[in-house]
N, C-alpha and C. Protein backbone atom coordinates (compact mmCIF):
# COMPACT_ATOMS: atom_id res chain seq x y z
N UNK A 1 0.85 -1.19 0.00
CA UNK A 1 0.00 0.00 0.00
C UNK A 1 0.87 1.23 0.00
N UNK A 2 0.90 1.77 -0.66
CA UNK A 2 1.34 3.53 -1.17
C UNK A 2 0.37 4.76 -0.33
N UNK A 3 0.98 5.33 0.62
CA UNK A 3 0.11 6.99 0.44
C UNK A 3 0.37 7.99 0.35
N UNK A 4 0.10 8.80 -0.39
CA UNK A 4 0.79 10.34 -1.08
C UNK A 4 0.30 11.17 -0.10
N UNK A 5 1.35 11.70 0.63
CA UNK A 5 0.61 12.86 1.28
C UNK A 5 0.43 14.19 0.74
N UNK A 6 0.31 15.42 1.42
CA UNK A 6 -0.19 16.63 0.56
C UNK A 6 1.04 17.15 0.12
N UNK A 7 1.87 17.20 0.50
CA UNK A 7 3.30 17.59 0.01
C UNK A 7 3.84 17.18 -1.32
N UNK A 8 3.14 15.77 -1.56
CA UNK A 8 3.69 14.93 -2.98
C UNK A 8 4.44 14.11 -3.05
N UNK A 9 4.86 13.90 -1.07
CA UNK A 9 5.73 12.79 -0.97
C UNK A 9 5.14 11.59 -0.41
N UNK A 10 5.85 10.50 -1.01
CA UNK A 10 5.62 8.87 -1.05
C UNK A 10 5.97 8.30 0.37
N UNK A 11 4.93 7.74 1.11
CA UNK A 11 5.02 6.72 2.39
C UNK A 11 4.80 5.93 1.90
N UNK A 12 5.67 4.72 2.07
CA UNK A 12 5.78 3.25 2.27
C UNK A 12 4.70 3.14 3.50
N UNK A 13 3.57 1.40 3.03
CA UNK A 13 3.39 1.28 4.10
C UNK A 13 3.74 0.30 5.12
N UNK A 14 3.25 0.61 5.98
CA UNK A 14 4.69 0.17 7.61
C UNK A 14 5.12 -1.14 7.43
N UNK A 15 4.51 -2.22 6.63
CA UNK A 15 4.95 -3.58 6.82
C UNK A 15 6.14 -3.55 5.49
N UNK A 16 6.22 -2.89 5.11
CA UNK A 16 7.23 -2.82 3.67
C UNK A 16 8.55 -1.61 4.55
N UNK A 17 8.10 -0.72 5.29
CA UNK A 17 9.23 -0.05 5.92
C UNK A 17 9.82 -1.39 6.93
N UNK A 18 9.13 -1.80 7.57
CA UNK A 18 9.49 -2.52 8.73
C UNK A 18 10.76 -3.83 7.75
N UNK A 19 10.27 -4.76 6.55
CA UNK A 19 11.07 -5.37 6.03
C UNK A 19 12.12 -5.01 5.99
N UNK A 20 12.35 -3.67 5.20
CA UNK A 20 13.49 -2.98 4.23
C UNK A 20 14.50 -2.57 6.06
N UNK A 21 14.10 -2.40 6.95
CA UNK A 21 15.01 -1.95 8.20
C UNK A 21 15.18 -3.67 8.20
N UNK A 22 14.30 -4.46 8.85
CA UNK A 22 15.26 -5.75 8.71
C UNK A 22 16.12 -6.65 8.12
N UNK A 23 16.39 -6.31 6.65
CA UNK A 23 16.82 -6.23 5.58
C UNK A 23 18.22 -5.73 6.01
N UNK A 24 17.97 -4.40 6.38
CA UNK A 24 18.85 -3.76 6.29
C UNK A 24 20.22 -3.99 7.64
N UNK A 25 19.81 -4.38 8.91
CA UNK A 25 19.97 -4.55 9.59
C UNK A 25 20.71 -5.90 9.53
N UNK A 26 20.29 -6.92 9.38
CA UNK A 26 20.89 -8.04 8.47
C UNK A 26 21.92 -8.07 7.58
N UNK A 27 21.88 -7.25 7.18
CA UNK A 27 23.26 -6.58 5.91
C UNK A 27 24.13 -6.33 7.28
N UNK A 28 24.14 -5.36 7.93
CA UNK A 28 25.16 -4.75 8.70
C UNK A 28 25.63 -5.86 9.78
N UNK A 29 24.95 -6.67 10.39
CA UNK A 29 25.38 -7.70 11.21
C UNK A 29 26.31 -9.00 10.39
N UNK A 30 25.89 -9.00 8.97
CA UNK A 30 26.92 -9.77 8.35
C UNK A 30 28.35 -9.17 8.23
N UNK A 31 27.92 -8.18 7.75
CA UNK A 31 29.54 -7.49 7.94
C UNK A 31 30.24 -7.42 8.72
N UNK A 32 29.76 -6.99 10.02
CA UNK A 32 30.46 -7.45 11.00
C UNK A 32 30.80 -8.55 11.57
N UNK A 33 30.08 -9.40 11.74
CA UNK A 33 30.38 -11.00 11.63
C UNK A 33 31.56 -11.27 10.67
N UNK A 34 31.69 -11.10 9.39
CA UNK A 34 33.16 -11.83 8.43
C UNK A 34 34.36 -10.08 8.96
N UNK A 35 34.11 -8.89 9.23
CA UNK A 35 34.57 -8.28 9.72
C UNK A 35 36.10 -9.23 10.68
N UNK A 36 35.41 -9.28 11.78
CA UNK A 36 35.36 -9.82 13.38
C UNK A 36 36.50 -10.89 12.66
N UNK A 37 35.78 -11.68 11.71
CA UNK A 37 36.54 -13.23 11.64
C UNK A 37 37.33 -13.01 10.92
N UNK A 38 37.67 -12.05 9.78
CA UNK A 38 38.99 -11.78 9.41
C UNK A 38 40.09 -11.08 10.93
N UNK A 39 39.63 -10.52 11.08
CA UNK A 39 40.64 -9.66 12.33
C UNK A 39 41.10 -10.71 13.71
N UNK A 40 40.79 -11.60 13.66
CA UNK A 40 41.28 -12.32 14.67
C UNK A 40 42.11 -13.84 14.04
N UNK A 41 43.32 -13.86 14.09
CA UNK A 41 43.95 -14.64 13.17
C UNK A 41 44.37 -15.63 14.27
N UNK A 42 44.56 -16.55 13.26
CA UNK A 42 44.58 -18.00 14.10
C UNK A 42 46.50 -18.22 14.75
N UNK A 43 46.17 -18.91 15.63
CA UNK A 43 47.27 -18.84 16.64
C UNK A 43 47.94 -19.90 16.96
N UNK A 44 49.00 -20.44 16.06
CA UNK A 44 49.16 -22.06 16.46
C UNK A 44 49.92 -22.37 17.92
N UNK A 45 49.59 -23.50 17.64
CA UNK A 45 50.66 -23.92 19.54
C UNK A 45 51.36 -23.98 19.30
N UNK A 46 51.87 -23.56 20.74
CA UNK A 46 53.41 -22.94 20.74
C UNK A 46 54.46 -24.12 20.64
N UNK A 47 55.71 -24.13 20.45
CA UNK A 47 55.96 -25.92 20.56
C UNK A 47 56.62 -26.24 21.89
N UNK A 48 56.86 -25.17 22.75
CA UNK A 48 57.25 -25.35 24.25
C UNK A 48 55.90 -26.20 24.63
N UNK A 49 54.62 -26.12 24.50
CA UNK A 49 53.71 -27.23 24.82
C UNK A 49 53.94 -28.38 24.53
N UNK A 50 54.64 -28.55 23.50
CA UNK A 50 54.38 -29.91 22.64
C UNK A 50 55.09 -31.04 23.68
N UNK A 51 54.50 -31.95 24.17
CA UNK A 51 54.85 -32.89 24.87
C UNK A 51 55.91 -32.59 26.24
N UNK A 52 55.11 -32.35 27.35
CA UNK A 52 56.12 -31.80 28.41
C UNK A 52 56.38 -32.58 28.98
N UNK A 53 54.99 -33.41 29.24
CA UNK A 53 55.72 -34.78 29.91
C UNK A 53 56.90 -35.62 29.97
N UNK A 54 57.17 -35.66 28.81
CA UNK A 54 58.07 -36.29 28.27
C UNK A 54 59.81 -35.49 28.19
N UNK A 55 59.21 -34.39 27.90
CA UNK A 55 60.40 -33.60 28.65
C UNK A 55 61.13 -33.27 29.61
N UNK A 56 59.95 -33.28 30.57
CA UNK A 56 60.20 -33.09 31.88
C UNK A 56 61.21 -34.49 32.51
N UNK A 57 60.33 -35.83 32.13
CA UNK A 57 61.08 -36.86 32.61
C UNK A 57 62.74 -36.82 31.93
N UNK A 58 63.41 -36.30 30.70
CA UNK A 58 64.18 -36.56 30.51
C UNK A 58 65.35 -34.99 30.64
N UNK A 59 64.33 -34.78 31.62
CA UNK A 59 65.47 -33.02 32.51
C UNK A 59 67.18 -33.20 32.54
N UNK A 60 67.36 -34.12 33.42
CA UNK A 60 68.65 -34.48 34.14
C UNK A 60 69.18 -34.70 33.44
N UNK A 61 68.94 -35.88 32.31
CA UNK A 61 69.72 -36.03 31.21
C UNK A 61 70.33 -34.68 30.10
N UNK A 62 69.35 -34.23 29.36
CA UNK A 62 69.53 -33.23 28.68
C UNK A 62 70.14 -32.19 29.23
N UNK A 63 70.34 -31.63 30.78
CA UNK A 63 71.04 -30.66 31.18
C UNK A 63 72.42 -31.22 31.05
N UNK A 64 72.54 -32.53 30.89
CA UNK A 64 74.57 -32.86 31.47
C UNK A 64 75.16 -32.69 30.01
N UNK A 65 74.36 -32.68 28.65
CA UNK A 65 74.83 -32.32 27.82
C UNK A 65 75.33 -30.84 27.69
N UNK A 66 75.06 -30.25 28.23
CA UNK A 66 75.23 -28.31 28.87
C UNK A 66 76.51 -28.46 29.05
N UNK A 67 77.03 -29.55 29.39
CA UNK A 67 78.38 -29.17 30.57
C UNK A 67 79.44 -29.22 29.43
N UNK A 68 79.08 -29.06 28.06
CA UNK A 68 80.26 -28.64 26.93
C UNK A 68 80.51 -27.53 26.44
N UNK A 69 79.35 -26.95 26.95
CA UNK A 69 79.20 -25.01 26.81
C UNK A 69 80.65 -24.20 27.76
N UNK A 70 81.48 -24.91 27.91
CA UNK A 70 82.11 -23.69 28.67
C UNK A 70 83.06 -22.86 27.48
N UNK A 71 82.97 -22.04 28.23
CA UNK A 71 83.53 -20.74 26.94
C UNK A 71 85.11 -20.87 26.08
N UNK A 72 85.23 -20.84 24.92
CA UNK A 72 86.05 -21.18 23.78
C UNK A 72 86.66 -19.76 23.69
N UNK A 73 87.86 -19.49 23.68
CA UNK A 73 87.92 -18.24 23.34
C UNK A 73 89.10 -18.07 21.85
N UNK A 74 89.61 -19.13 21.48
CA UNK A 74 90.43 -19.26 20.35
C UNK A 74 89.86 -20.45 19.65
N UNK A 75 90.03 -20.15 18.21
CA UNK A 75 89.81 -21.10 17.13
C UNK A 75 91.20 -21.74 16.69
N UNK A 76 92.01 -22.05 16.91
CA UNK A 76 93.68 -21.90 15.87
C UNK A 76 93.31 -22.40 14.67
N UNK A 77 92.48 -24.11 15.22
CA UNK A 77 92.13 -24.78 13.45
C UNK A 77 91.66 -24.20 12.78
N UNK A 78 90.61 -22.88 13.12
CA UNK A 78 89.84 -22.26 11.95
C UNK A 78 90.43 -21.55 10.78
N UNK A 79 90.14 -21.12 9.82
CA UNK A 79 90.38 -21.26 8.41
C UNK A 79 89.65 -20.14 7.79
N UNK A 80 90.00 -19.04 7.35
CA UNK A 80 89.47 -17.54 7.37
C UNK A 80 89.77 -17.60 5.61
N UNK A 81 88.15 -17.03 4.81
CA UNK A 81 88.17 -16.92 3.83
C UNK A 81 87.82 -15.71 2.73
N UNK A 82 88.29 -14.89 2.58
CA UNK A 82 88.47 -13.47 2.30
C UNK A 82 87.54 -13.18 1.05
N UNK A 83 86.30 -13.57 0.72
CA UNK A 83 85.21 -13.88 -0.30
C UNK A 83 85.45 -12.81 -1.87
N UNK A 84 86.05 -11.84 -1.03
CA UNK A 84 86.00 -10.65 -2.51
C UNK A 84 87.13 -10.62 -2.75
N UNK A 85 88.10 -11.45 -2.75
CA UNK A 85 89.24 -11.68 -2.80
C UNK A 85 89.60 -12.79 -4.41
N UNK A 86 89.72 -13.22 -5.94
CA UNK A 86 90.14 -14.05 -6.01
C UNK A 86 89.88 -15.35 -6.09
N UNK A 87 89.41 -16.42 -6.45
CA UNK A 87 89.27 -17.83 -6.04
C UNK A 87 89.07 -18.43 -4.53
N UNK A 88 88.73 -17.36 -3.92
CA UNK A 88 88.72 -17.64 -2.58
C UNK A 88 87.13 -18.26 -2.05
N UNK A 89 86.33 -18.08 -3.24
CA UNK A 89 85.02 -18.41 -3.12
C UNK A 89 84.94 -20.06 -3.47
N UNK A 90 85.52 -20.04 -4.54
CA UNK A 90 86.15 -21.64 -4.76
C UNK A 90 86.96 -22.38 -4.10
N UNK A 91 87.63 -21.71 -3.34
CA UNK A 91 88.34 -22.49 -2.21
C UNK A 91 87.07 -23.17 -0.65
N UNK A 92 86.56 -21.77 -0.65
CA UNK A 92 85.37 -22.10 0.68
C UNK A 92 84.81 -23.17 -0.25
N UNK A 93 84.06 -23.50 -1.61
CA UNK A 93 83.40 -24.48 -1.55
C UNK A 93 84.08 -25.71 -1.91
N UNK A 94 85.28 -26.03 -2.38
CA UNK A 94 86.38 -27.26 -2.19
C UNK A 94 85.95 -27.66 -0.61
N UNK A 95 86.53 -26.81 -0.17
CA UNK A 95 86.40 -27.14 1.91
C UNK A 95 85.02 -27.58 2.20
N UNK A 96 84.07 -27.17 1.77
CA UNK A 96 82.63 -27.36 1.94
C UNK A 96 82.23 -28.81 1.81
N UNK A 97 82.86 -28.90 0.31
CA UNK A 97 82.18 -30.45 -0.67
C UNK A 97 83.28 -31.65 0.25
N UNK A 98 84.56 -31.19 0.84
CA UNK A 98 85.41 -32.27 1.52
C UNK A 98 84.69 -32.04 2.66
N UNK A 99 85.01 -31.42 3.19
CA UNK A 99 84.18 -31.74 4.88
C UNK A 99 82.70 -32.04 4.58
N UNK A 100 81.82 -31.59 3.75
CA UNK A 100 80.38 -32.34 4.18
C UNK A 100 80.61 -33.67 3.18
N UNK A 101 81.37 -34.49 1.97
CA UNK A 101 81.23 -35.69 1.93
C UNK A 101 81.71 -36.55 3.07
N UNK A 102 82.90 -36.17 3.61
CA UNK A 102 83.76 -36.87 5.15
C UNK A 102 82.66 -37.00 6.40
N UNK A 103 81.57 -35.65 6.30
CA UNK A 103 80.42 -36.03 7.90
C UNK A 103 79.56 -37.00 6.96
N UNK A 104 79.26 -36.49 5.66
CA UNK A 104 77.91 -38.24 5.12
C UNK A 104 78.41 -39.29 5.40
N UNK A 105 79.87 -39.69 5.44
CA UNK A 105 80.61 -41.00 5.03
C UNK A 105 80.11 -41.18 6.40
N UNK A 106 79.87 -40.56 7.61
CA UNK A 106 79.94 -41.08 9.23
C UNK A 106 78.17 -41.93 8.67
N UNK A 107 77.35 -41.58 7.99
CA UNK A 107 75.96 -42.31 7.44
C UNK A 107 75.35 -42.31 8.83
N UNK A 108 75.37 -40.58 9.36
CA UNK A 108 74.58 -40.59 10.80
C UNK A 108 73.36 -39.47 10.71
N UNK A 109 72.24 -39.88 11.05
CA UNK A 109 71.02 -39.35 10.60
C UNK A 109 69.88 -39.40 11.78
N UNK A 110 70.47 -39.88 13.36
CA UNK A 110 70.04 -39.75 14.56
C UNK A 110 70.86 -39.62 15.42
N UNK A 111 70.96 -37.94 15.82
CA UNK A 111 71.69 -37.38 16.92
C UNK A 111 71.25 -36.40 17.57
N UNK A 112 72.45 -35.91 18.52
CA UNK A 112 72.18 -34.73 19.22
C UNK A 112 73.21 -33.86 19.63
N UNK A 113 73.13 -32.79 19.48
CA UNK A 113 73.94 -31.58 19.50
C UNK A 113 74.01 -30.27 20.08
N UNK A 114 74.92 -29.52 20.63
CA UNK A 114 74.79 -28.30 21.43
C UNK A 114 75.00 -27.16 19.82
N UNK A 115 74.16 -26.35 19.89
CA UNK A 115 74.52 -24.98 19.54
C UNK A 115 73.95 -23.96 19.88
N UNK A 116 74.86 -22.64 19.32
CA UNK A 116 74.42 -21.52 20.01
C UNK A 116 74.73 -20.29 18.88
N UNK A 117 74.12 -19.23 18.23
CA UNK A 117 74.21 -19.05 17.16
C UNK A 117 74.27 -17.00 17.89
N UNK A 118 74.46 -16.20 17.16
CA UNK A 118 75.46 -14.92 17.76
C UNK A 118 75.14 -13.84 16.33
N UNK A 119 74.53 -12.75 16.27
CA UNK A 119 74.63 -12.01 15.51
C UNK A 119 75.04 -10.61 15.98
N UNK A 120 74.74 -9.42 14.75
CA UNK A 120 75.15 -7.87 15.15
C UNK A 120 73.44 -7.49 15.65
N UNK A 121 72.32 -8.41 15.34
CA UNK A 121 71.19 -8.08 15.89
C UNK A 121 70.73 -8.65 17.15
N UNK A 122 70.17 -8.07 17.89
CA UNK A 122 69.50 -8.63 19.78
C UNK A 122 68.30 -9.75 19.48
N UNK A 123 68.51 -10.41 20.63
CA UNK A 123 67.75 -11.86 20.30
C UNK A 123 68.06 -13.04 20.16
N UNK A 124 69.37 -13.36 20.85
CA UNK A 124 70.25 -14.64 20.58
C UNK A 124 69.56 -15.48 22.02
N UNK A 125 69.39 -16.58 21.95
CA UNK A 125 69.11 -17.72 23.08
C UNK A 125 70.18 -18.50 23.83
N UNK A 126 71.44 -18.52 23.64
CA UNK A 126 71.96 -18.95 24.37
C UNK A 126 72.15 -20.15 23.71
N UNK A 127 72.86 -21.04 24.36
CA UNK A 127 72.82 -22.70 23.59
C UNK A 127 71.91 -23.56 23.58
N UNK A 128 71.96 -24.22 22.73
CA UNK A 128 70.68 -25.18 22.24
C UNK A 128 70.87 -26.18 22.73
N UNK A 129 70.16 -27.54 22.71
CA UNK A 129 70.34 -28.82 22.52
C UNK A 129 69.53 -29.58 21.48
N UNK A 130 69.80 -29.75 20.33
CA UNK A 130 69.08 -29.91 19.35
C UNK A 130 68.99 -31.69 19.01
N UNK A 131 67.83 -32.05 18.95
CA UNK A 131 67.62 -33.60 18.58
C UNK A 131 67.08 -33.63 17.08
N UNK A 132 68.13 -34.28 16.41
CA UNK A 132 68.15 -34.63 14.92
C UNK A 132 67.54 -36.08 14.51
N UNK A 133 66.43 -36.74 13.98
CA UNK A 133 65.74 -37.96 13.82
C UNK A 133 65.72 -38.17 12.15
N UNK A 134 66.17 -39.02 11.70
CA UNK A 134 66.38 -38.86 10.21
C UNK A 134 66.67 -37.79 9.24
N UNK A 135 67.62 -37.35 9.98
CA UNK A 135 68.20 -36.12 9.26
C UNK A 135 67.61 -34.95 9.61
N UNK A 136 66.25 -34.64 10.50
CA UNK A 136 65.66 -33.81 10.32
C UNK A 136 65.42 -32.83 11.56
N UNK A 137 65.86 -31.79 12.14
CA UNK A 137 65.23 -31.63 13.51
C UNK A 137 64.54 -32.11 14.06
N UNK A 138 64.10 -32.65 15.29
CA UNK A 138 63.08 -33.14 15.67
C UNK A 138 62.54 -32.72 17.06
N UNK A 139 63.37 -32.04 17.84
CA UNK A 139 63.22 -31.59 19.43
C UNK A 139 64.32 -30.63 19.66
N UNK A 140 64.44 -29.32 20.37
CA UNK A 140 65.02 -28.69 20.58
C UNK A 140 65.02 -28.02 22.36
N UNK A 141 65.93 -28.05 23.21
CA UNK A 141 65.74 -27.76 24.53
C UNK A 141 66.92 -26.34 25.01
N UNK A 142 66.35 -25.37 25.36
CA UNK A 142 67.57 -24.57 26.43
C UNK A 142 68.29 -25.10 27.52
N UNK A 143 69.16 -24.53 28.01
CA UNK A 143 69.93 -25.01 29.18
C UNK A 143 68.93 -25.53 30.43
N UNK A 144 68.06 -24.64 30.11
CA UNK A 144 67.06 -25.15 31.37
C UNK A 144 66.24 -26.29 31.63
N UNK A 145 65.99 -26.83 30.26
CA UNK A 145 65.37 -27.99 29.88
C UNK A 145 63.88 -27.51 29.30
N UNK A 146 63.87 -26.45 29.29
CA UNK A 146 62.46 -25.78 28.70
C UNK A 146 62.58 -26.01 26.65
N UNK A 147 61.58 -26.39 26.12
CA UNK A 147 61.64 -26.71 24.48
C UNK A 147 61.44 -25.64 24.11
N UNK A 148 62.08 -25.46 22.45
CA UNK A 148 62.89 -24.28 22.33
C UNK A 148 62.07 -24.45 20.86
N UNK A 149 61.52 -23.24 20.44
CA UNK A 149 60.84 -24.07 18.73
C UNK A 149 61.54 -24.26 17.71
N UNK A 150 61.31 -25.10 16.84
CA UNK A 150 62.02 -25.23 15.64
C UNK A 150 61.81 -24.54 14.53
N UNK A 151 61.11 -23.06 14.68
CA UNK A 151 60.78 -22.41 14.10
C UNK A 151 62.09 -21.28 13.43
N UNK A 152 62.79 -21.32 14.38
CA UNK A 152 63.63 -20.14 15.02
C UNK A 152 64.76 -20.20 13.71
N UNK A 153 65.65 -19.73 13.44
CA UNK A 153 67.09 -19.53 12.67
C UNK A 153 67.34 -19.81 13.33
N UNK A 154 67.82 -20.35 14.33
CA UNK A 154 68.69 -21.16 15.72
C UNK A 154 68.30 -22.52 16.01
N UNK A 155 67.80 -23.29 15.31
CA UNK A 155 67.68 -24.27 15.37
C UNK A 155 67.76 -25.37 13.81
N UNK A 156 68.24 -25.76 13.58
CA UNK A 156 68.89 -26.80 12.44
C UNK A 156 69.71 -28.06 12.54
N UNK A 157 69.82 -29.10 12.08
CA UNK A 157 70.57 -29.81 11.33
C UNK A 157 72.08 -29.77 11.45
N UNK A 158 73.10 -31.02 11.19
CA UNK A 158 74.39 -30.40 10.67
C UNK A 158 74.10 -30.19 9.02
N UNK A 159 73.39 -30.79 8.30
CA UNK A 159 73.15 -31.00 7.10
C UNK A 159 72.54 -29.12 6.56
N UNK A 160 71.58 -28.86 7.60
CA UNK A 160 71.29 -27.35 7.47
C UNK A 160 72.50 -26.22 8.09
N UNK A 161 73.09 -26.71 8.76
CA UNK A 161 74.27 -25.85 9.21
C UNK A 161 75.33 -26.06 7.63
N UNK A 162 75.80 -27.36 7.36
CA UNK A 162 76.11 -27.14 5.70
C UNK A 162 75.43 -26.19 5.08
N UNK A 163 74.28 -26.33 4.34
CA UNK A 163 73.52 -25.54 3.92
C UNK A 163 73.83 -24.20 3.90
N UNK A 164 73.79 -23.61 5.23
CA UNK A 164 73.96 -22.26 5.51
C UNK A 164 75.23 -21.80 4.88
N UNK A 165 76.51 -22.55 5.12
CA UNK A 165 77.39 -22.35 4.59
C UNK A 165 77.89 -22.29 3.38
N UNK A 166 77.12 -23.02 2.33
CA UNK A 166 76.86 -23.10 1.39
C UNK A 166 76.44 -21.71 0.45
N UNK A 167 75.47 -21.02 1.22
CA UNK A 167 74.49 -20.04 0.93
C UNK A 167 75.78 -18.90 1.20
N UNK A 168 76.64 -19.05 2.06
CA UNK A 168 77.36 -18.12 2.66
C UNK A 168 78.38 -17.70 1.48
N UNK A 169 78.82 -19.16 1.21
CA UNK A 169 80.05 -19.13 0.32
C UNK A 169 79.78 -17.89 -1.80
N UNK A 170 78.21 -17.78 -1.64
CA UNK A 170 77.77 -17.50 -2.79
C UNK A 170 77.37 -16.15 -2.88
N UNK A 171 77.38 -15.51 -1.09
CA UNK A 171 76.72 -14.25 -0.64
C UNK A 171 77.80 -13.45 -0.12
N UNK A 172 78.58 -13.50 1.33
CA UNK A 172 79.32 -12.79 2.08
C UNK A 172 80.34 -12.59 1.88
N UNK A 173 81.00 -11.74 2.37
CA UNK A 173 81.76 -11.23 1.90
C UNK A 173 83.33 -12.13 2.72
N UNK A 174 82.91 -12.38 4.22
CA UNK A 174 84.08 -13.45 4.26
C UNK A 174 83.70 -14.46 5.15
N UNK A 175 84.13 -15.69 5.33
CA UNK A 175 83.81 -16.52 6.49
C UNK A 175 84.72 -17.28 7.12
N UNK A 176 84.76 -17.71 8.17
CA UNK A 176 85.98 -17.97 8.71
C UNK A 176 84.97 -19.48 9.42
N UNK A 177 85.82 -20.63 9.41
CA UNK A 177 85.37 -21.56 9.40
C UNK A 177 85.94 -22.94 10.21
N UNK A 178 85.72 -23.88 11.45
CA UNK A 178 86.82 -25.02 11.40
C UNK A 178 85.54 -25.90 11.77
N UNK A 179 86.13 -27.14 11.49
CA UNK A 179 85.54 -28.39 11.64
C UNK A 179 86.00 -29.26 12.83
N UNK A 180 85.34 -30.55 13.09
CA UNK A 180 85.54 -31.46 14.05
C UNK A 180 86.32 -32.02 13.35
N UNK A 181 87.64 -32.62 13.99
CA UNK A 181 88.40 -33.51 13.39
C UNK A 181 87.71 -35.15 13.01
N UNK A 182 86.72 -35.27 14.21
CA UNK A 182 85.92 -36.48 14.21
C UNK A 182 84.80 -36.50 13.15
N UNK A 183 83.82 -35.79 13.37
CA UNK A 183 82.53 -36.05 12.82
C UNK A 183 82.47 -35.26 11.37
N UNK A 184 83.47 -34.28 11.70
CA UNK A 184 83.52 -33.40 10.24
C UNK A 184 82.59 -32.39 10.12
N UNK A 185 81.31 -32.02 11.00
CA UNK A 185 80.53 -31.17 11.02
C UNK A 185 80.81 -29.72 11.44
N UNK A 186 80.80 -28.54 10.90
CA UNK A 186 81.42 -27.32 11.26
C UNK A 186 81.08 -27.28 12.74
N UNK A 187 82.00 -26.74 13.21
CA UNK A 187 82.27 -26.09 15.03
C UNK A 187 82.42 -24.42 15.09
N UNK A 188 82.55 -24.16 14.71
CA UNK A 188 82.76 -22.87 14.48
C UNK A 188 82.55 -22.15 13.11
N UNK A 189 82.01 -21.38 13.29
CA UNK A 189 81.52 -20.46 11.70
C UNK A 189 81.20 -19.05 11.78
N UNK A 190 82.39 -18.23 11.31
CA UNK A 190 81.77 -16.84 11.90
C UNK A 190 81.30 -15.80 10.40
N UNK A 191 80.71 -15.26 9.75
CA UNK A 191 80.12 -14.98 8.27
C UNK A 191 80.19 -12.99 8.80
N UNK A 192 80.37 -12.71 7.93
CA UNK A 192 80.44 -11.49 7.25
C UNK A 192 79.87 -10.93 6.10
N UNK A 193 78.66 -10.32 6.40
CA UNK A 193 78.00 -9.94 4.67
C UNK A 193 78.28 -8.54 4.37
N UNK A 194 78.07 -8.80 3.23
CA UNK A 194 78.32 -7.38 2.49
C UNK A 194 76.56 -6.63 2.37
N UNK A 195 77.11 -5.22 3.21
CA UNK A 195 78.57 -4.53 2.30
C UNK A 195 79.11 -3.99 3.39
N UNK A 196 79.01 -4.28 4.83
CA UNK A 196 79.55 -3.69 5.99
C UNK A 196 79.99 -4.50 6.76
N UNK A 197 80.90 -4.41 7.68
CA UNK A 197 81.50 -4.89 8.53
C UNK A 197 80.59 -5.56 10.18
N UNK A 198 79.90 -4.55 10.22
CA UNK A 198 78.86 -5.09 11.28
C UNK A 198 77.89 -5.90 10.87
N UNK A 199 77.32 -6.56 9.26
CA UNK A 199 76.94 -7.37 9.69
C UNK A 199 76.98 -8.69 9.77
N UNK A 200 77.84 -9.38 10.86
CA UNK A 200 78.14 -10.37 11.35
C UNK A 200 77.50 -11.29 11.85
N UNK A 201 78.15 -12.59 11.80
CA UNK A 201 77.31 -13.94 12.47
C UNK A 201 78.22 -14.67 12.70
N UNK A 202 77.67 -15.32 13.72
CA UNK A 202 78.21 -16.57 14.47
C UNK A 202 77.74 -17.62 15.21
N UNK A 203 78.39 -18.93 14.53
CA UNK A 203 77.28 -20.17 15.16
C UNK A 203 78.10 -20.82 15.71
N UNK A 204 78.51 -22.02 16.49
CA UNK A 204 79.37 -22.52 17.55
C UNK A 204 78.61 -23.76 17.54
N UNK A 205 79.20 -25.29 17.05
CA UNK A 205 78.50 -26.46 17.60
C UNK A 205 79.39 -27.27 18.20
N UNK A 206 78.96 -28.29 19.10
CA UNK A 206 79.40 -29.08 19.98
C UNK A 206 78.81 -29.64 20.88
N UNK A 207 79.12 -30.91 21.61
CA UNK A 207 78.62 -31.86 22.16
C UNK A 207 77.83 -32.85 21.42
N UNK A 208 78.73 -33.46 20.14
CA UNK A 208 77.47 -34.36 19.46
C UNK A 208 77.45 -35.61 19.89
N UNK A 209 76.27 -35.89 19.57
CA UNK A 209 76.28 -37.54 20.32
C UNK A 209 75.24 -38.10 19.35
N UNK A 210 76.36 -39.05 18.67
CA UNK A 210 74.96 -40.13 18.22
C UNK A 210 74.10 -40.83 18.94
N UNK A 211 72.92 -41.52 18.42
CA UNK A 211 72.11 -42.33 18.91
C UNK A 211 72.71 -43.80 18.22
C-alpha cells in the first residue's frame, strides 16, 4: 500500500518499511560477523607445549649435555676466507664439498647436538640442545630444559648448518670456518655480509652424540 501525502511525498506502508530496516539490519550484522573473523587470526601452539611430559622426565639427562658449553675463546684450526678476494670463493666451496662428503661417510642421521648461534642483531638464546631424527630436527631444549621451537634460525641440522654455509660461500663477503676432526661437522663459523663490517654472524657447535 502507497500513500501520497499533501506535500507529494511517497510513504511506504509500515509492513514494507518494517522489512526494508530488517533487511537492512541483516546486511550490517553480516559485515560485522566476516569483519570480526577476518581480524582475529589464528594462533598455532606454541611448541614449548608440545609434549612436556616427556620432557620433563628426561630433565637431568639433557642438562649434562650443557656441561660442553664452557667458553672457547680461540679457534687456531679455523680457516678464514676473504670472499671478494680471487678464487677464494672456490676455495670455501672445495672445503665445503670435503668436509660435508667426510660427515655423510659417518651415514649418521640420529643425533644430538649443542649450539648456540650470535649475531650484530638482539635476540640470541643462548645454547641449544638440538635432537636430529632422520636427518631432520626433531626436538630442541635450552639449558634449562624448557623446548625451544624449531621455528627459530637457531635451530637446524648439521646438514642445514652445511647448507647455511653453502648459501654463505655465494653471498658474504668473508667466512671464517673449522671443523671437528671427528665427525667433520662445522664447530665454528663466523660470516660477514656485504657490504659492511657489522653485519656479522656466528654459530658454535658441539657436544654431538649419536644415537
Amino acid at each position: 500500500m502507497v500513500t501520497v501525502r499533501v506535500d507529494g511525498s511517497v510513504k511506504l506502508a509500515p509492513l514494507r518499511a518494517r522489512v526494508r530496516i530488517a533487511w537492512a539490519k541483516l546486511l550490517m550484522l553480516t559485515c560485522l560477523m566476516v569483519a570480526c573473523h577476518r581480524a582475529v587470526p589464528e594462533t598455532p601452539t606454541p611448541a614449548e607445549k608440545v609434549s612436556p611430559g616427556r620432557i620433563a622426565q628426561d630433565t637431568a639427562g639433557l642438562l649434562a649435555f650443557f656441561n660442553d658449553t664452557g667458553q672457547v675463546v680461540t679457534f687456531p684450526e679455523a680457516r678464514t676466507f676473504s670472499l671478494q678476494m680471487p678464487g677464494q670463493r672456490d676455495s670455501l666451496r672445495t672445503a665445503l664439498r670435503r668436509e660435508r662428503a667426510l660427515w655423510r661417510a659417518n651415514s649418521l642421521s640420529d643425533y644430538r647436538f649443542l649450539v648456540r648461534t650470535a649475531c650484530f642483531c638482539p635476540g640470541g638464546r643462548g645454547w641449544l640442545l638440538i635432537e636430529v631424527r632422520t636427518g631432520q630436527p626433531l626436538r630442541a631444549w635450552d639449558r634449562v630444559g624448557r623446548s625451544a621451537p624449531l621455528s627459530d634460525f637457531d635451530t637446524f641440522s648439521i646438514d642445514g648448518l652445511f647448507d647455511m654455509l653453502e648459501r654463505s660461500a655465494d653471498r658474504d663477503a668473508a667466512v671464517q670456518v673449522s671443523f671437528d676432526p671427528r665427525w667433520h661437522f662445522p664447530t665454528y663459523v663466523y660470516t660477514r655480509a656485504l657490504p659492511g663490517p657489522d653485519m656479522w654472524g656466528i654459530i658454535e657447535a658441539r657436544g654431538f652424540r649419536p644415537f
